[in-house]
C-alpha atoms as a PDB file:
ATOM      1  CA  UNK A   1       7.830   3.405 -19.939  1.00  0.00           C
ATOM      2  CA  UNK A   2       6.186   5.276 -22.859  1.00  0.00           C
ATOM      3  CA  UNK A   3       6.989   5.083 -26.581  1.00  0.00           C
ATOM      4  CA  UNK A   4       5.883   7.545 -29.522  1.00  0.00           C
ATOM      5  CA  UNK A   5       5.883   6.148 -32.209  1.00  0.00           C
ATOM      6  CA  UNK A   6       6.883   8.656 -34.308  1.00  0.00           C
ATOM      7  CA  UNK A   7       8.575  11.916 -32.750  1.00  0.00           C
ATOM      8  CA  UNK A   8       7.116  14.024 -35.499  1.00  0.00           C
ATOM      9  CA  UNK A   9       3.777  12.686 -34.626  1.00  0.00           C
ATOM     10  CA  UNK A  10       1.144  13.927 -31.707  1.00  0.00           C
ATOM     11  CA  UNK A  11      -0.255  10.720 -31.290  1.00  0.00           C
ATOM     12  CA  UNK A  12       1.994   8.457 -28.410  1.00  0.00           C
ATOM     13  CA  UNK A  13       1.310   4.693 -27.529  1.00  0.00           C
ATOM     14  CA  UNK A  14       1.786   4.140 -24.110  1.00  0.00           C
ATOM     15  CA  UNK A  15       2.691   0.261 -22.330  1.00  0.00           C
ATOM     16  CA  UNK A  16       3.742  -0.698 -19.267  1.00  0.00           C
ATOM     17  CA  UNK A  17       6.727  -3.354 -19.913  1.00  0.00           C
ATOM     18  CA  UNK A  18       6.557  -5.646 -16.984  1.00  0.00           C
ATOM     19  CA  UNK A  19      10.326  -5.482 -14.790  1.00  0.00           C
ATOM     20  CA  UNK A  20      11.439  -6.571 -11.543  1.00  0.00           C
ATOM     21  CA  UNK A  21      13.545  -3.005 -10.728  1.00  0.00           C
ATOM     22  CA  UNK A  22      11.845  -2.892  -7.692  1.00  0.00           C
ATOM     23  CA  UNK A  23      13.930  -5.698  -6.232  1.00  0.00           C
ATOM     24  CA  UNK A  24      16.640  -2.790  -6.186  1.00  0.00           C
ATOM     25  CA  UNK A  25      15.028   0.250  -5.682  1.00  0.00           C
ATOM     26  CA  UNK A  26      11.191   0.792  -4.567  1.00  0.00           C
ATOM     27  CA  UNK A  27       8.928   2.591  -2.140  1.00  0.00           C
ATOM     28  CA  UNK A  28      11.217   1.801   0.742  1.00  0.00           C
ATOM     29  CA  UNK A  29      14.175   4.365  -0.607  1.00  0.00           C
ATOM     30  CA  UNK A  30      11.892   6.760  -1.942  1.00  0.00           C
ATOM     31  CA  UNK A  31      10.395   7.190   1.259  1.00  0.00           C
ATOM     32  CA  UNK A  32      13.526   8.411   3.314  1.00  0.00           C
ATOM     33  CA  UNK A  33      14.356  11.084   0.781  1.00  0.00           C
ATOM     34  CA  UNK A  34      13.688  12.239  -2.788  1.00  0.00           C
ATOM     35  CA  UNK A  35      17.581  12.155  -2.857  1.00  0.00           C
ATOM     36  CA  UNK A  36      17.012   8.293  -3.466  1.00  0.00           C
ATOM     37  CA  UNK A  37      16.398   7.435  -7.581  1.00  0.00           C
ATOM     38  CA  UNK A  38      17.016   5.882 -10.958  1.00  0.00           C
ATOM     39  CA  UNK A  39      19.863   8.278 -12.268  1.00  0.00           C
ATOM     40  CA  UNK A  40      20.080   7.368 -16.178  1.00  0.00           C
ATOM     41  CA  UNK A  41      19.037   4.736 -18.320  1.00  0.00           C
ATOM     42  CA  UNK A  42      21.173   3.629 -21.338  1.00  0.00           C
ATOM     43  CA  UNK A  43      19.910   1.016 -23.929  1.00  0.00           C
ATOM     44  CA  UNK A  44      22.299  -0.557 -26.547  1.00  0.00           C
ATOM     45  CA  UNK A  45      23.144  -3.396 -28.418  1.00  0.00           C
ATOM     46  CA  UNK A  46      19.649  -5.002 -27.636  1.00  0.00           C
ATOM     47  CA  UNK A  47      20.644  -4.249 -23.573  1.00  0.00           C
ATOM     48  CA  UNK A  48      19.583  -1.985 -21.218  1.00  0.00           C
ATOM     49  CA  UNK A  49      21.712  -0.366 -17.986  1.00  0.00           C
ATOM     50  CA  UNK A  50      20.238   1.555 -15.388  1.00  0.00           C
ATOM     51  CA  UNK A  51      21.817   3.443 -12.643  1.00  0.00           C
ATOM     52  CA  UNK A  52      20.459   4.346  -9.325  1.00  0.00           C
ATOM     53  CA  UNK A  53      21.177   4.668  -5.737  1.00  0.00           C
ATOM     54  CA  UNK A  54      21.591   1.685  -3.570  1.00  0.00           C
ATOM     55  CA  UNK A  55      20.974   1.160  -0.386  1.00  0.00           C
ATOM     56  CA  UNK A  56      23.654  -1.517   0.211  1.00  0.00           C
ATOM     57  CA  UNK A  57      23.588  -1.418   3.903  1.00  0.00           C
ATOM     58  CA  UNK A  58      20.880   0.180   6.214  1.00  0.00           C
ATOM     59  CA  UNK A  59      21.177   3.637   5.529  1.00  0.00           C
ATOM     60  CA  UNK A  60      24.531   3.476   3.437  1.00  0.00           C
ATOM     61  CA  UNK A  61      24.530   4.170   0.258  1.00  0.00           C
ATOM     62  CA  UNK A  62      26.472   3.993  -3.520  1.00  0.00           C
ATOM     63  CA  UNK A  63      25.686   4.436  -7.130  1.00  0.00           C
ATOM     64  CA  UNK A  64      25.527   0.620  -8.860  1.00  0.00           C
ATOM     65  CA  UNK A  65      23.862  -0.543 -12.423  1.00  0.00           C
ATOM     66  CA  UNK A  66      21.581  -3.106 -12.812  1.00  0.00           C
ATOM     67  CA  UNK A  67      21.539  -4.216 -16.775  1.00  0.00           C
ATOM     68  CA  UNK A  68      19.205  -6.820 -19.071  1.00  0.00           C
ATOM     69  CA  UNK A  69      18.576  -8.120 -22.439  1.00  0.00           C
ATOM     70  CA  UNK A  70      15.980  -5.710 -23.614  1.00  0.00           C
ATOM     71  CA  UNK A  71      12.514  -6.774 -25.133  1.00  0.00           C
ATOM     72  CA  UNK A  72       8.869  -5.125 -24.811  1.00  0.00           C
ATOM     73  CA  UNK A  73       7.510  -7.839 -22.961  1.00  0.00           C
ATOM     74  CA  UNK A  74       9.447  -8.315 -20.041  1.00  0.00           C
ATOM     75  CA  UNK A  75      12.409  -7.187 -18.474  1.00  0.00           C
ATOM     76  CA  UNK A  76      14.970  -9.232 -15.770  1.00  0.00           C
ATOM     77  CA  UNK A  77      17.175  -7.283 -14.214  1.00  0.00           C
ATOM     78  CA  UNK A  78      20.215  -8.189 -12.637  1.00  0.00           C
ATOM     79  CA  UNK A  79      23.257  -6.525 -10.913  1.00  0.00           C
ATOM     80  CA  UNK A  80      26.229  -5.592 -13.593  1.00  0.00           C
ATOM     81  CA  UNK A  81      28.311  -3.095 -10.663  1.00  0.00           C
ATOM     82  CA  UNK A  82      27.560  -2.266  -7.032  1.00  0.00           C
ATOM     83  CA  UNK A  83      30.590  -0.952  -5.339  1.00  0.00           C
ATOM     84  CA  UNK A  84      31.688  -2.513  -1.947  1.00  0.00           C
ATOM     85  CA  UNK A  85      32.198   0.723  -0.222  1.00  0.00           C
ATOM     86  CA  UNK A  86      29.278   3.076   0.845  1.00  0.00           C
ATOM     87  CA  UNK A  87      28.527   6.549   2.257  1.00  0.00           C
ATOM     88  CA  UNK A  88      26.210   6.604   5.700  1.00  0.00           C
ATOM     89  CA  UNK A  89      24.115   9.098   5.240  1.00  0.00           C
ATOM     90  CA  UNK A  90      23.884   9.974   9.383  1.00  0.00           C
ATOM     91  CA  UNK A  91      27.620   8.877  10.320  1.00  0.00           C
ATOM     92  CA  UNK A  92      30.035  10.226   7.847  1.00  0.00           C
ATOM     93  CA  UNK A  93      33.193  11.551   8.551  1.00  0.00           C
ATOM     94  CA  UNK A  94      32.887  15.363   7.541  1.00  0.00           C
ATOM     95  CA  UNK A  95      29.101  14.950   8.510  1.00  0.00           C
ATOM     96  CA  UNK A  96      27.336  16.118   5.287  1.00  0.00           C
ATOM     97  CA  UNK A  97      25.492  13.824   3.442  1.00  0.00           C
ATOM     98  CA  UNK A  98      23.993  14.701   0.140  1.00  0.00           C
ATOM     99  CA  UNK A  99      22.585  11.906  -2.500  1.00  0.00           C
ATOM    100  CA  UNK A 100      22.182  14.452  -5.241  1.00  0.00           C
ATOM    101  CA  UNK A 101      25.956  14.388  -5.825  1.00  0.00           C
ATOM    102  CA  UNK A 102      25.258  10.642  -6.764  1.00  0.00           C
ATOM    103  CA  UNK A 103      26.604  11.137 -10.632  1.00  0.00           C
ATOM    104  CA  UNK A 104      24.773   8.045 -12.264  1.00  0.00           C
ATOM    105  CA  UNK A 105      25.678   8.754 -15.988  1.00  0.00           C
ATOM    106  CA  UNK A 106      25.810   5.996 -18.490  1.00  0.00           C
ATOM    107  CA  UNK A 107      27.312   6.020 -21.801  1.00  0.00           C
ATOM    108  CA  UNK A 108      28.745   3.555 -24.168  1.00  0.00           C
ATOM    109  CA  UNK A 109      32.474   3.105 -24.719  1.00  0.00           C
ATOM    110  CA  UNK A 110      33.143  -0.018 -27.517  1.00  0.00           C
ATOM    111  CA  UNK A 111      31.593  -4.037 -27.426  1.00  0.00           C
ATOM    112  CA  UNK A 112      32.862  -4.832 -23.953  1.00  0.00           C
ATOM    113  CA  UNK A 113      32.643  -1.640 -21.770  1.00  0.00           C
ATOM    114  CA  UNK A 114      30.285   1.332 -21.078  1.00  0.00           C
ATOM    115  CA  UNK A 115      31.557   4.731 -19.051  1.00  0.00           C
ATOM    116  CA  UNK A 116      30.162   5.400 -15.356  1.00  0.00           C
ATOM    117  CA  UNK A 117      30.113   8.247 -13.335  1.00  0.00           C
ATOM    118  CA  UNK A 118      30.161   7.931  -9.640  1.00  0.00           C
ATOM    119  CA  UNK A 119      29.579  11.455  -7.263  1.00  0.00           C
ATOM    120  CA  UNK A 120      30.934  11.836  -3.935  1.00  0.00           C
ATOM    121  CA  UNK A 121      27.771  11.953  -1.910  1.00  0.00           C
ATOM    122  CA  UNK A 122      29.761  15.220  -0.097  1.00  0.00           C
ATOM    123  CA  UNK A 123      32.117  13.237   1.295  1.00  0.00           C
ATOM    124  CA  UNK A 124      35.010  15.077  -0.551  1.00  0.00           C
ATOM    125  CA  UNK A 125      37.487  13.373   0.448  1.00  0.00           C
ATOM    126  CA  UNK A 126      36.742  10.794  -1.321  1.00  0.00           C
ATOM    127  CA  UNK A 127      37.428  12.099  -4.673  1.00  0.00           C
ATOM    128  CA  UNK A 128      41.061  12.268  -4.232  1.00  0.00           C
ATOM    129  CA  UNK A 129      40.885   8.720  -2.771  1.00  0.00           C
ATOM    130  CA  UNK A 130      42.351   6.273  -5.586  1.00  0.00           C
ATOM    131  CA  UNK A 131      40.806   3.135  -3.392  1.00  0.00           C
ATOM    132  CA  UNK A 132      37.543   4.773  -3.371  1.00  0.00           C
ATOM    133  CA  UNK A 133      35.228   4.733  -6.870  1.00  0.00           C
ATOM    134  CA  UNK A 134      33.270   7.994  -5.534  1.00  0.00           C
ATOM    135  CA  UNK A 135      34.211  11.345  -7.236  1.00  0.00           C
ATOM    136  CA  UNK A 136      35.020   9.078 -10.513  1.00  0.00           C
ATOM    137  CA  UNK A 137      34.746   7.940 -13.931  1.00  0.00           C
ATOM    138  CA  UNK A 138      34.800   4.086 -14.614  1.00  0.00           C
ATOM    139  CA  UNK A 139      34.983   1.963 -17.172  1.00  0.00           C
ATOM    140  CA  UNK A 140      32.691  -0.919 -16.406  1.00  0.00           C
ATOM    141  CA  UNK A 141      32.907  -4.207 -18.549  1.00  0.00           C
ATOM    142  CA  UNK A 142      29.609  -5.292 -19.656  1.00  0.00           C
ATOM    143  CA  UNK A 143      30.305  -9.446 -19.171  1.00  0.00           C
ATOM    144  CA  UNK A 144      31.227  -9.237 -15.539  1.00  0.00           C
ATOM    145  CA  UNK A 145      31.156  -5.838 -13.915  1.00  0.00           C
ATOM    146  CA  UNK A 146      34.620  -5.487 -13.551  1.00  0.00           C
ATOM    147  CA  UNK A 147      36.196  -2.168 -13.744  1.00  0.00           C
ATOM    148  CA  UNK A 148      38.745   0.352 -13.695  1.00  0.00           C
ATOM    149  CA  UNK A 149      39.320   4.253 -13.006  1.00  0.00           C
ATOM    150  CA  UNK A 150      39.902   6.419 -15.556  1.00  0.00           C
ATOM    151  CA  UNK A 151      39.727   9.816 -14.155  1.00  0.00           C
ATOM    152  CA  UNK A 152      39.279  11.211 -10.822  1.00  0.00           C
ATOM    153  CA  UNK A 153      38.811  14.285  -8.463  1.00  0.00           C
ATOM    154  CA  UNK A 154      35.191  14.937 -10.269  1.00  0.00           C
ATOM    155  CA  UNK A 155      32.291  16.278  -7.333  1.00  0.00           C
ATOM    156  CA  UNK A 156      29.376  15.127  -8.979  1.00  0.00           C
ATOM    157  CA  UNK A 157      29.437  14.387 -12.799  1.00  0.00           C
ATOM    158  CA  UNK A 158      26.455  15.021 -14.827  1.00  0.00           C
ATOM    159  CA  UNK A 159      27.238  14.431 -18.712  1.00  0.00           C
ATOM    160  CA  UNK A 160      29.373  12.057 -20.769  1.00  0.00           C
ATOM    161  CA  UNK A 161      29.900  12.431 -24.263  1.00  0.00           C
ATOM    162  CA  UNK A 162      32.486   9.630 -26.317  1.00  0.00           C
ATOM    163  CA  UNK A 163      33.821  11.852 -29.535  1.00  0.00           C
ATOM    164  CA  UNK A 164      35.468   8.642 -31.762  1.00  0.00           C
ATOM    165  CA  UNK A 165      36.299  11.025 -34.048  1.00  0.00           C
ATOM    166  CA  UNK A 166      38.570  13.034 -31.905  1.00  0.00           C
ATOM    167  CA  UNK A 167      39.148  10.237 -29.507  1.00  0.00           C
ATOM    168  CA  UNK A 168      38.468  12.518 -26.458  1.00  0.00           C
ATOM    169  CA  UNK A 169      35.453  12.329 -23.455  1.00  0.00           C
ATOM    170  CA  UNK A 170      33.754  14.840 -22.780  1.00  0.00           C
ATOM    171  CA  UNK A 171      32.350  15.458 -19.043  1.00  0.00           C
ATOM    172  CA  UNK A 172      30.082  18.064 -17.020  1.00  0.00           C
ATOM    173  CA  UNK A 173      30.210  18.559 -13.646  1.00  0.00           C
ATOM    174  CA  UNK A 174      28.531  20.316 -10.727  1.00  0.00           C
ATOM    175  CA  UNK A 175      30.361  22.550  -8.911  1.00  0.00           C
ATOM    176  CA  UNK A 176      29.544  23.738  -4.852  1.00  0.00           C
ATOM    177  CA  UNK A 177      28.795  27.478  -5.162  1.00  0.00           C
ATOM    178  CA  UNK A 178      29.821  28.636  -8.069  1.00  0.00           C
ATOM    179  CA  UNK A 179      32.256  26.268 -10.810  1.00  0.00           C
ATOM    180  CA  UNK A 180      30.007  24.081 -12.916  1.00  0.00           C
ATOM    181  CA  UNK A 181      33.257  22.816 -14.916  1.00  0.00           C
ATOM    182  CA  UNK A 182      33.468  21.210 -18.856  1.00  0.00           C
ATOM    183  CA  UNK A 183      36.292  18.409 -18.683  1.00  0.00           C
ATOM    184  CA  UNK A 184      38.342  17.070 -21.275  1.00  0.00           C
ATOM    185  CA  UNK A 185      39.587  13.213 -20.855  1.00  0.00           C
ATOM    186  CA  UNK A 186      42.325  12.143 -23.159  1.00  0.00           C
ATOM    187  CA  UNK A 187      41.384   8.696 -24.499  1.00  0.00           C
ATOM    188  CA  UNK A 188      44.836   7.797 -25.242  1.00  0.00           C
ATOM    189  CA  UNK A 189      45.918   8.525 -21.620  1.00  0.00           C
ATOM    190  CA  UNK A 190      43.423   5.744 -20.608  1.00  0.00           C
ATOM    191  CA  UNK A 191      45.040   3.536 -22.397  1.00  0.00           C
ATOM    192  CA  UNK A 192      48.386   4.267 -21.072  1.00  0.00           C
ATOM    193  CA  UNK A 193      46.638   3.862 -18.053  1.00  0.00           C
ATOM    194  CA  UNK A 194      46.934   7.017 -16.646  1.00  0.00           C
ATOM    195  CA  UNK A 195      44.239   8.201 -13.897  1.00  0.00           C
ATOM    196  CA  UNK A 196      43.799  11.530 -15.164  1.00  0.00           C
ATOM    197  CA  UNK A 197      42.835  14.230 -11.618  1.00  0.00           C
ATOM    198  CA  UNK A 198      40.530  17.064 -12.167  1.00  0.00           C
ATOM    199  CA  UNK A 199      41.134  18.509  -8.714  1.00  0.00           C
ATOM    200  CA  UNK A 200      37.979  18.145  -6.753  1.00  0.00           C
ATOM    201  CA  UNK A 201      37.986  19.078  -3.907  1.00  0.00           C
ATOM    202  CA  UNK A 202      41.508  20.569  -3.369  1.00  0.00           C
ATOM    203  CA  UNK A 203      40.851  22.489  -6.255  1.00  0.00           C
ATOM    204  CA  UNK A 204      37.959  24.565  -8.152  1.00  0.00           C
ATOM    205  CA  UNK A 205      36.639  28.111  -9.415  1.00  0.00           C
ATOM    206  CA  UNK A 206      33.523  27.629  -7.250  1.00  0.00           C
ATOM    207  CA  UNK A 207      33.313  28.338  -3.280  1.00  0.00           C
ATOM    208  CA  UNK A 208      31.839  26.078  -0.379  1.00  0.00           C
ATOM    209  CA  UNK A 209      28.286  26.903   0.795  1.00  0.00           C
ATOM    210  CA  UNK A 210      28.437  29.560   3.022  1.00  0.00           C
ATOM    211  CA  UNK A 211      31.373  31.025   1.565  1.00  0.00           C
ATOM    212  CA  UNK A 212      34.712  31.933   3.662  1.00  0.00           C
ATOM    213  CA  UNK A 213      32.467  32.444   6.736  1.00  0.00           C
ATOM    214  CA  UNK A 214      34.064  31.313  10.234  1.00  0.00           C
ATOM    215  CA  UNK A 215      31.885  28.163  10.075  1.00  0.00           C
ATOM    216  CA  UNK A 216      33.634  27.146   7.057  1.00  0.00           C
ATOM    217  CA  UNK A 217      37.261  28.121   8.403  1.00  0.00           C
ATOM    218  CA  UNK A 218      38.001  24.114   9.159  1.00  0.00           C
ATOM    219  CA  UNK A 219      36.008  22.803   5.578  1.00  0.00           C
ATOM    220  CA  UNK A 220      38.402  25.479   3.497  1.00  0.00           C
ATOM    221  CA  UNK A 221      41.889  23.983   5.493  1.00  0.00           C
ATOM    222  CA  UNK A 222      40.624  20.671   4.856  1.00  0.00           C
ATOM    223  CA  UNK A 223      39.175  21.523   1.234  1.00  0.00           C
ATOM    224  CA  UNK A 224      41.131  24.595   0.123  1.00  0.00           C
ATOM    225  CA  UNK A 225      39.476  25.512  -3.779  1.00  0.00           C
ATOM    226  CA  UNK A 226      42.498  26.601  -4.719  1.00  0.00           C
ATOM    227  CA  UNK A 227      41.439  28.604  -7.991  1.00  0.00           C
ATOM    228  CA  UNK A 228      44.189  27.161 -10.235  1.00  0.00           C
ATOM    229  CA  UNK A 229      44.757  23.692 -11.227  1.00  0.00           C
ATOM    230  CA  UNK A 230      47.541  23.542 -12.738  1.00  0.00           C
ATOM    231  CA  UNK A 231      49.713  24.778 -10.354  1.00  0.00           C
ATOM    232  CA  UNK A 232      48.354  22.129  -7.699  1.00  0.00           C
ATOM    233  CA  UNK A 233      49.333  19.135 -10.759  1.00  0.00           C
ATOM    234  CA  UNK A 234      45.645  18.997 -11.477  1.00  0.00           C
ATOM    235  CA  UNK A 235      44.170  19.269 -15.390  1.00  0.00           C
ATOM    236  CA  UNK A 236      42.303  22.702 -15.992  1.00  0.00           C
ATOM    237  CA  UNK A 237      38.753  22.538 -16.630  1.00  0.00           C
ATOM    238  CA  UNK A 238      38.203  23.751 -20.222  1.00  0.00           C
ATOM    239  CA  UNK A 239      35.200  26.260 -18.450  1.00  0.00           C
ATOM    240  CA  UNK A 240      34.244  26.667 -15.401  1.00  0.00           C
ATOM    241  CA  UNK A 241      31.041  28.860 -15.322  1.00  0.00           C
ATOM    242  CA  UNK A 242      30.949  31.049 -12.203  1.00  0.00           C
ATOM    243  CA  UNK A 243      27.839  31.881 -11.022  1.00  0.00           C
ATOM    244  CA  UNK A 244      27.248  27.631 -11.582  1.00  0.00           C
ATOM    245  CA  UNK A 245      24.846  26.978 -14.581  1.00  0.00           C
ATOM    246  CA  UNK A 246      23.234  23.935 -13.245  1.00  0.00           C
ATOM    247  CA  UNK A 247      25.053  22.380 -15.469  1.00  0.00           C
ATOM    248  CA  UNK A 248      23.920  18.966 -17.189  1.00  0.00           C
ATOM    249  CA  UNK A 249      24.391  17.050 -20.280  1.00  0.00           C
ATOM    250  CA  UNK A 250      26.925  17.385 -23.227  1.00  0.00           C
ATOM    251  CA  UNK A 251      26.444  16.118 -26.979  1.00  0.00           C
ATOM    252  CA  UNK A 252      28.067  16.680 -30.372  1.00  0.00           C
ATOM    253  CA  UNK A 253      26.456  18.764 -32.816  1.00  0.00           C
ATOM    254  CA  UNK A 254      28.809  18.776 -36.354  1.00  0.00           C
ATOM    255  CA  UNK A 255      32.624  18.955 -36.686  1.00  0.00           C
ATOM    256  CA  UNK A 256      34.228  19.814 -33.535  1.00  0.00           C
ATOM    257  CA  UNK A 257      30.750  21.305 -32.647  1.00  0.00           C
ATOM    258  CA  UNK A 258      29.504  20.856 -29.608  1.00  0.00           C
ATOM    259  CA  UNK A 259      26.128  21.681 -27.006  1.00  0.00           C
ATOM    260  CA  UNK A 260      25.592  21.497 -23.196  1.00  0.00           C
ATOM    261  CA  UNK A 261      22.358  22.124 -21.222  1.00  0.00           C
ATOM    262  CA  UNK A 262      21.611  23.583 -18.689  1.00  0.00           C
ATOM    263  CA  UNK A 263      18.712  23.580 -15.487  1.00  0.00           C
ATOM    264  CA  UNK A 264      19.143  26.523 -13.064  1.00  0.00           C
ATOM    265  CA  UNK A 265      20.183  28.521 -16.239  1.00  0.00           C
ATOM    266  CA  UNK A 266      17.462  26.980 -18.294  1.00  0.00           C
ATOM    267  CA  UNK A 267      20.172  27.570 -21.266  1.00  0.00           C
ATOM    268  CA  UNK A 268      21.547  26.231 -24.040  1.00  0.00           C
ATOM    269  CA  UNK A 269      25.607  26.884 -24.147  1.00  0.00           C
ATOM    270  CA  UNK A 270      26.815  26.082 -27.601  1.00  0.00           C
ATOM    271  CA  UNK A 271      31.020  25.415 -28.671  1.00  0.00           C
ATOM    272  CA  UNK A 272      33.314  24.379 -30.617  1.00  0.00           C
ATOM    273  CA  UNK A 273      36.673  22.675 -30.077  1.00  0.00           C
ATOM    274  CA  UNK A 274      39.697  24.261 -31.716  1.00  0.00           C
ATOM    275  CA  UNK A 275      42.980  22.291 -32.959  1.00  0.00           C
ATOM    276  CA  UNK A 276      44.503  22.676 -29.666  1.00  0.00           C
ATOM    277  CA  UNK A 277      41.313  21.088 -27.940  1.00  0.00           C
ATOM    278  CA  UNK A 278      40.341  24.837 -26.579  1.00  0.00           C
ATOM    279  CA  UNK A 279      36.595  26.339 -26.257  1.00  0.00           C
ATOM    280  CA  UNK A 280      35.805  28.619 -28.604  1.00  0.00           C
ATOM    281  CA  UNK A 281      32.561  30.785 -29.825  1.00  0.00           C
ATOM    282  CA  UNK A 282      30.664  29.773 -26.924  1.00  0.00           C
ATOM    283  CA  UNK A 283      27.252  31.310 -27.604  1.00  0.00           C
ATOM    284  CA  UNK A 284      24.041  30.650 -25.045  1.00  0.00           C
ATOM    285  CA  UNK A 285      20.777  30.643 -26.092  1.00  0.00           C
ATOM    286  CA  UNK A 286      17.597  30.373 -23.500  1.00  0.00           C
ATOM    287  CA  UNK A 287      14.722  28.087 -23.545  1.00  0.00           C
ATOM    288  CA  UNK A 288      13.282  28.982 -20.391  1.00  0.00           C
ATOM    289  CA  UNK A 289      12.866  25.391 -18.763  1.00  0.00           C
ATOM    290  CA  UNK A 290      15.183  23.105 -16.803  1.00  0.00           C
ATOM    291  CA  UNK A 291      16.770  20.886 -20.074  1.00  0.00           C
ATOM    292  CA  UNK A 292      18.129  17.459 -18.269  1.00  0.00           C
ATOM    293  CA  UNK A 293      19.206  15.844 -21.111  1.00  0.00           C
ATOM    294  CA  UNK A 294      20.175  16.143 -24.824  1.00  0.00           C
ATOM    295  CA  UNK A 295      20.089  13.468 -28.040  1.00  0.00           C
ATOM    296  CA  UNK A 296      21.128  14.222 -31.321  1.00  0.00           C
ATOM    297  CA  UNK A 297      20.275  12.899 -34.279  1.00  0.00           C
ATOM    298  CA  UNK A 298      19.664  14.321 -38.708  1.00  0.00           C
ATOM    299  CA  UNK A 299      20.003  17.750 -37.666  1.00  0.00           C
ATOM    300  CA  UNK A 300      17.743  18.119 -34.546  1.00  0.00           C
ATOM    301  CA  UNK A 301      18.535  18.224 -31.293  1.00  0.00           C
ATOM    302  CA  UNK A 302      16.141  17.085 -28.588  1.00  0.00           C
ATOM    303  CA  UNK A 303      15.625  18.420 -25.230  1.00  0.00           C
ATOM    304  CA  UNK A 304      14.274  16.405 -22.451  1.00  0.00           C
ATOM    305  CA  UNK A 305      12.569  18.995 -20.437  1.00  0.00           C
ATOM    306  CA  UNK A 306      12.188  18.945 -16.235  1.00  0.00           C
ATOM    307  CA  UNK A 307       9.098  21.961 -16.032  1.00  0.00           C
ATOM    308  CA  UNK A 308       6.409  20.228 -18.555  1.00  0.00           C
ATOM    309  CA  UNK A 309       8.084  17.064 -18.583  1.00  0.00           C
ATOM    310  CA  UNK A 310       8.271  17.110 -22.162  1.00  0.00           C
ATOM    311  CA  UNK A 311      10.265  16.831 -25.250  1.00  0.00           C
ATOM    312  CA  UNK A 312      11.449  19.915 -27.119  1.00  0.00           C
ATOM    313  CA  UNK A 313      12.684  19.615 -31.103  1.00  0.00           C
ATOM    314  CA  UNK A 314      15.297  22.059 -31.906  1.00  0.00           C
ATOM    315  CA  UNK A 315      16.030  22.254 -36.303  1.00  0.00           C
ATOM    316  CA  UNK A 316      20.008  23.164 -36.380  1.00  0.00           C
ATOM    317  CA  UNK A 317      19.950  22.169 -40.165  1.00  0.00           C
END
């Protein structure tokens, strides 16, 4: 792990804090595919969560957290979630197997929970699936793992953002070909516990790979992306972006202000939020490099870049 000690400053200090995360994840999953990885990392309130793909049987596989007290010295990890289920990555039952649509995304909720995001591996079925966690958001409680749904019908969700202020969630997603969606999740319908459905994969403004071709004739009965939502009792993305983005993280900017990244796009896409919780004056602005993730903080927004592997400072004063 590295550390800079100032992020105006050139000079970095570099240590290696010693951890056992290799008790969960190691050489032995990276070596069957680069699909296999840490997804996010989330310190706070002197903790640290981490996300990654687990092998819990041979060759089956889910997204779980492992959490610990933090300290620079040394860190014991332990399991906080690791779901029961898992998806075999040779014998599924629509045959497609794809780790990237792991989700993985960690944020924090209040004192006793954090928010999860769970993919659905491509097996999109699952999504719709109220048993299954896959193709969800969770709330996770931080003293014993336990958890509960609070939306569903997501394909693979990238970024979470908590707005207090206007007591909504925020979430991206990546679509299939086309339909990288922006989702808005109603906190107080969470607390009238209400699983809120977001269609996936009976509905979206994207297309399976390949398209309507006659190989896909059975994937489209099964998986129809119809192109409206709300007239299959599903809750309309507030975008969709058609060609897909490569959509990524969200984060608040200023009042009812908001920013979203992007990778294939190598974008920017900035918003706002009107009264009636519609986008408005979305405005893109290139950077030329894959942007994974976004932090905000006094007016600058920082861009953790894939192509350099570097940090970009952007001044929005």
């Amino acid at each position: 792990m590295a550390f800079r000690k100032n992020l105006d400053s050139d000079k970095e200090s570099f240590r290696q804090i010693q951890n056992n995360i290799n008790e969960f994840i190691g050489i032995k999953q990276f070596r069957k595919n680069n699909w296999f990885s840490v997804k996010d990392l989330l310190i706070v309130n002197n903790k640290i969560f981490i996300s990654y793909t687990e092998e819990i049987k041979n060759n089956c596989w889910n997204t779980s957290i492992i959490y610990a007290d933090f300290n620079y010295k040394k860190i014991k990890l332990k399991k906080l979630f690791s779901p029961k289920e898992c998806i075999h990555s040779l014998k599924n039952i629509d045959g497609e197997f794809n780790a990237h649509q792991s989700g993985g995304k960690i944020i924090s909720f209040d004192k006793k929970h954090i928010l999860f995001s769970l993919g659905d591996y491509r097996s999109r079925y699952l999504a719709q699936d109220i048993k299954s966690v896959n193709g969800k958001i969770i709330k996770v409680n931080i003293n014993n793992g336990d958890y509960r749904i609070i939306s569903m019908g997501h394909r693979n969700p990238q970024g979470l953002f908590f707005d207090k202020k206007e007591n909504i969630i925020l979430e991206t997603e990546h679509g299939p070909l086309g339909g990288d969606e922006v989702n808005l999740i109603k906190i107080n319908n969470i607390n009238k516990d209400s699983i809120q459905n977001y269609g996936w994969p009976i509905s979206s403004a994207g297309e399976h790979y390949g398209s309507k071709s006659e190989m896909n004739k059975k994937k489209y009965e099964k998986y129809p992306l119809y192109k409206s939502h709300i007239k299959h009792g599903f809750i309309k993305p507030l975008k969709s972006f058609v060609p897909s983005i490569g959509i990524s993280e969200i984060t608040k900017i200023g009042l009812n202000k908001y920013v979203i990244s992007s990778m294939k796009d190598k974008s920017l896409y900035f918003f706002e939020l009107n009264k009636q919780k519609q986008m408005i004056n979305l405005n893109r602005l290139e950077v030329f490099e894959r942007v994974r993730d976004l932090k905000f903080k006094d007016s600058k927004l920082y861009l953790f870049m894939e192509d350099t592997a570097s940090i970009g400072i952007l001044n929005l004063k």
